[in-house]
Protein backbone atom coordinates (compact mmCIF):
# COMPACT_ATOMS: atom_id res chain seq x y z
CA UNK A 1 154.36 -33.84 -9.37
CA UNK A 2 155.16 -34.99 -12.93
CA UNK A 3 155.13 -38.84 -11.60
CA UNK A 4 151.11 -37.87 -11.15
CA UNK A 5 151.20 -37.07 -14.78
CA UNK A 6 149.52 -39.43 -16.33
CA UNK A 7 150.19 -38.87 -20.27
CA UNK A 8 153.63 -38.96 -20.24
CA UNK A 9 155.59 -42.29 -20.14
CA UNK A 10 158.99 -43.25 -18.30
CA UNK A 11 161.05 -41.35 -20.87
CA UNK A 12 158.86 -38.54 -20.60
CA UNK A 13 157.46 -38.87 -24.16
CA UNK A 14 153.41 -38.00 -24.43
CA UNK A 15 151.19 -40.51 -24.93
CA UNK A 16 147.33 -41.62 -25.08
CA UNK A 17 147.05 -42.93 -21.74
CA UNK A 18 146.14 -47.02 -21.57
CA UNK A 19 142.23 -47.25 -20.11
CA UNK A 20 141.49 -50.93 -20.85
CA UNK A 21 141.65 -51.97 -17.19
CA UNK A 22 139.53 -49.54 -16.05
CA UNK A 23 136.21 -50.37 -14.90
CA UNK A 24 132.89 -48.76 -17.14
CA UNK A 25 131.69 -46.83 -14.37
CA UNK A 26 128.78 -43.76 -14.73
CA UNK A 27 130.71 -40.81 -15.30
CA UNK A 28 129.47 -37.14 -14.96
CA UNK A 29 131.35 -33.97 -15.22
CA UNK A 30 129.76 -30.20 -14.80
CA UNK A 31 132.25 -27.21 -15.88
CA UNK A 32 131.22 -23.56 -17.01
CA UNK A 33 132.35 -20.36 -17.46
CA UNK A 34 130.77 -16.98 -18.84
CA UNK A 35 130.88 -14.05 -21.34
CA UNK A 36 131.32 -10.65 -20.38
CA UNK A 37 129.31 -8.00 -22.09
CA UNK A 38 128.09 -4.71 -22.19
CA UNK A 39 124.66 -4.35 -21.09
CA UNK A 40 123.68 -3.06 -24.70
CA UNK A 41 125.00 -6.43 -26.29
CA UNK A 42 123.47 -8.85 -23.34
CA UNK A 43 119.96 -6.45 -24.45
CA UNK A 44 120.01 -7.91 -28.06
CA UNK A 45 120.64 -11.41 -26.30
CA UNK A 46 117.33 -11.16 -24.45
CA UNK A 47 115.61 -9.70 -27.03
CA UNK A 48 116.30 -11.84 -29.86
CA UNK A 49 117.58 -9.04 -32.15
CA UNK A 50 121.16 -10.04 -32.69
CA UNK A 51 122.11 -9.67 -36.61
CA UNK A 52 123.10 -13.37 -36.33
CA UNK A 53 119.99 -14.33 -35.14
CA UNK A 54 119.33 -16.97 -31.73
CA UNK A 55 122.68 -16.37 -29.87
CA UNK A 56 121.82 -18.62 -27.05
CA UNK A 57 119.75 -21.61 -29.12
CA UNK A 58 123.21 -21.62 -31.89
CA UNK A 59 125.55 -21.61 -29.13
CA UNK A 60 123.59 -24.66 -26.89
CA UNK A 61 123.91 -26.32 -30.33
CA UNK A 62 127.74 -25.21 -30.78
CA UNK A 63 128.73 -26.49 -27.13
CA UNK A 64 127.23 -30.24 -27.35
CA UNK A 65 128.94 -30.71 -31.11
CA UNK A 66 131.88 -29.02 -29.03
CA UNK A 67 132.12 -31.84 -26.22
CA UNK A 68 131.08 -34.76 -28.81
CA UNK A 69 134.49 -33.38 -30.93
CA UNK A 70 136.98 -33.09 -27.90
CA UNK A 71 138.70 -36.31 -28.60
CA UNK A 72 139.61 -34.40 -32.46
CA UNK A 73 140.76 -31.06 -30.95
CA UNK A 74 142.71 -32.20 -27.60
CA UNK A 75 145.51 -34.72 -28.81
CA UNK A 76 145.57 -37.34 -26.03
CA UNK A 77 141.42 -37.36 -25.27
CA UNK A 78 140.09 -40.76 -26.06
CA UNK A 79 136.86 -40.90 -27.88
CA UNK A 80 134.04 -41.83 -26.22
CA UNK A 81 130.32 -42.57 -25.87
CA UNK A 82 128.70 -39.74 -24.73
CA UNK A 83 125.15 -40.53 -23.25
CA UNK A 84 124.39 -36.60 -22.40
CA UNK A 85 124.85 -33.12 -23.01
CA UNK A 86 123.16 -30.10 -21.55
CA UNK A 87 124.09 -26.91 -21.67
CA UNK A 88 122.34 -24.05 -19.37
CA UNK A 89 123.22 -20.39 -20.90
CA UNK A 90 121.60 -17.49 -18.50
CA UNK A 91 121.63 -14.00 -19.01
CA UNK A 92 122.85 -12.22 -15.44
CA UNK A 93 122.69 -8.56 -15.29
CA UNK A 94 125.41 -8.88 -12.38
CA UNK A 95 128.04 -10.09 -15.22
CA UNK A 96 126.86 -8.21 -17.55
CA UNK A 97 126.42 -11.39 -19.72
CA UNK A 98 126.34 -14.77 -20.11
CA UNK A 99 126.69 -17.51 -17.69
CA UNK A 100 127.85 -20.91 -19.63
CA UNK A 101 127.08 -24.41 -17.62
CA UNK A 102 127.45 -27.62 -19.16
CA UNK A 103 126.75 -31.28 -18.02
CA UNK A 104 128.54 -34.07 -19.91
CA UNK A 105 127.95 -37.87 -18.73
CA UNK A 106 129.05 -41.21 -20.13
CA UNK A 107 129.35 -45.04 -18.95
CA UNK A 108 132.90 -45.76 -19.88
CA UNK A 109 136.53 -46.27 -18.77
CA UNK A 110 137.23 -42.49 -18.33
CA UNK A 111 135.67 -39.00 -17.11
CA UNK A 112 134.33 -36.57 -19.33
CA UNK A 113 136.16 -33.68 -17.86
CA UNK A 114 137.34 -32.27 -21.08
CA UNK A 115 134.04 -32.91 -22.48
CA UNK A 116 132.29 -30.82 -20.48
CA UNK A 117 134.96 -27.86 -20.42
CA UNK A 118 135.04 -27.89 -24.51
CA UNK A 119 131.19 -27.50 -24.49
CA UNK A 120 131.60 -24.55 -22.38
CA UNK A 121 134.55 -23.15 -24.52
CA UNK A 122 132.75 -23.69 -27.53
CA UNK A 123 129.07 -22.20 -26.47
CA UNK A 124 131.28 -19.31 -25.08
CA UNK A 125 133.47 -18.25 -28.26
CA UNK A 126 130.14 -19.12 -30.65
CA UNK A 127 128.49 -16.23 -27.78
CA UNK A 128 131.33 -14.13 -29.14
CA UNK A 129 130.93 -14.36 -32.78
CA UNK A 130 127.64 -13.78 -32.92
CA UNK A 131 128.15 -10.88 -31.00
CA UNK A 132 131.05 -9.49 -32.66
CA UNK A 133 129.36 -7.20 -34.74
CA UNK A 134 127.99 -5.11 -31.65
CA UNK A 135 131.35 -5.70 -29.26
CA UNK A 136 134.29 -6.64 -30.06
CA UNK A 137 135.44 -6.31 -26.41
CA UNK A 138 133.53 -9.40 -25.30
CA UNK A 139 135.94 -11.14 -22.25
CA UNK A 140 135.58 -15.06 -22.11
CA UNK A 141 136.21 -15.82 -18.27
CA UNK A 142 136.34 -18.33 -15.48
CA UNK A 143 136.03 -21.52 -17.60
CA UNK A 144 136.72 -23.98 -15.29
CA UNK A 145 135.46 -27.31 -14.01
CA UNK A 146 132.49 -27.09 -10.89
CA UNK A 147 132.49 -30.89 -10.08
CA UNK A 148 132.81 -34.73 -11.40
CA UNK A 149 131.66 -38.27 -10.47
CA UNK A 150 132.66 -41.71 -11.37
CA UNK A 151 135.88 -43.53 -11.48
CA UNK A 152 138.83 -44.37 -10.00
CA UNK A 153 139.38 -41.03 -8.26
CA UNK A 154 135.82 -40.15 -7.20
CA UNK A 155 133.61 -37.21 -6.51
CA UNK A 156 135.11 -33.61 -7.14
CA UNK A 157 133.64 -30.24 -6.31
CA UNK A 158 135.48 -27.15 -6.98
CA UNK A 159 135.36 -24.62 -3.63
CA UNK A 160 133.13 -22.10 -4.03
């Protein structure tokens, strides 16, 4: 396994991992996640009464500076040119909460993996601090990555 380990070197010291003969290929990577909430605190979501004001506008906001930063908060991310990000936040009464999906794409050397799974992390904890104030037993859950495109190792779609 650790010889599929791609930031780590012979000697087993980390490094940024060497992209420049890679191909630019369309990249595209979907992740998401959700918050878990009472359905009290998802109420003031849909209603536009939080203290803090537009939970779900501030944290669309908070999740596409999230994946534009990734390369300054994970050590060995290379920066890159970002051409997109979306983020879908939907209220589900199943939850209660907040579903979190974000779409990251780029035309470049590498995926935009962590991109996409930062935006989520970051629209989900800004979810939480807005909320504080009415529950502080918010859960942040199932942040994980649905599929990607591009490069050298293709298509991926998480099973269901």
């Amino acid at each position: 396994m650790t010889d599929k380990l791609t930031h780590f070197d012979a000697a087993g010291q980390a490094h940024m991992v060497d992209v420049s003969g890679k191909p630019v290929t369309d990249r595209t990577a979907i992740a998401t996640g959700c918050v878990v909430m009472e359905p009290a605190t998802l109420a003031l979501v849909r209603e536009g009464t939080a203290k803090k004001g537009d939970v779900l506008g501030i944290a669309r906001l908070a999740g596409i500076m999230g994946a534009k930063k990734t390369a300054e908060l994970i050590p060995l991310c290379h920066p890159l040119p970002i051409t997109k990000v979306s983020l879908d936040l939907t209220c589900d009464d199943d939850l209660p909460g907040v579903r979190v999906t974000a779409t990251v794409k780029t035309s470049g050397q590498t995926g935009v993996e962590m991109e996409a799974l930062t935006a989520v992390s970051v629209a989900s904890l800004t979810i939480y601090d807005m909320l504080k104030a009415a529950e502080k037993g918010m859960r942040i859950e199932g942040i994980h990555l649905l599929a990607k495109s591009g490069g050298k190792s293709g298509t991926y779609e998480a099973n269901s």
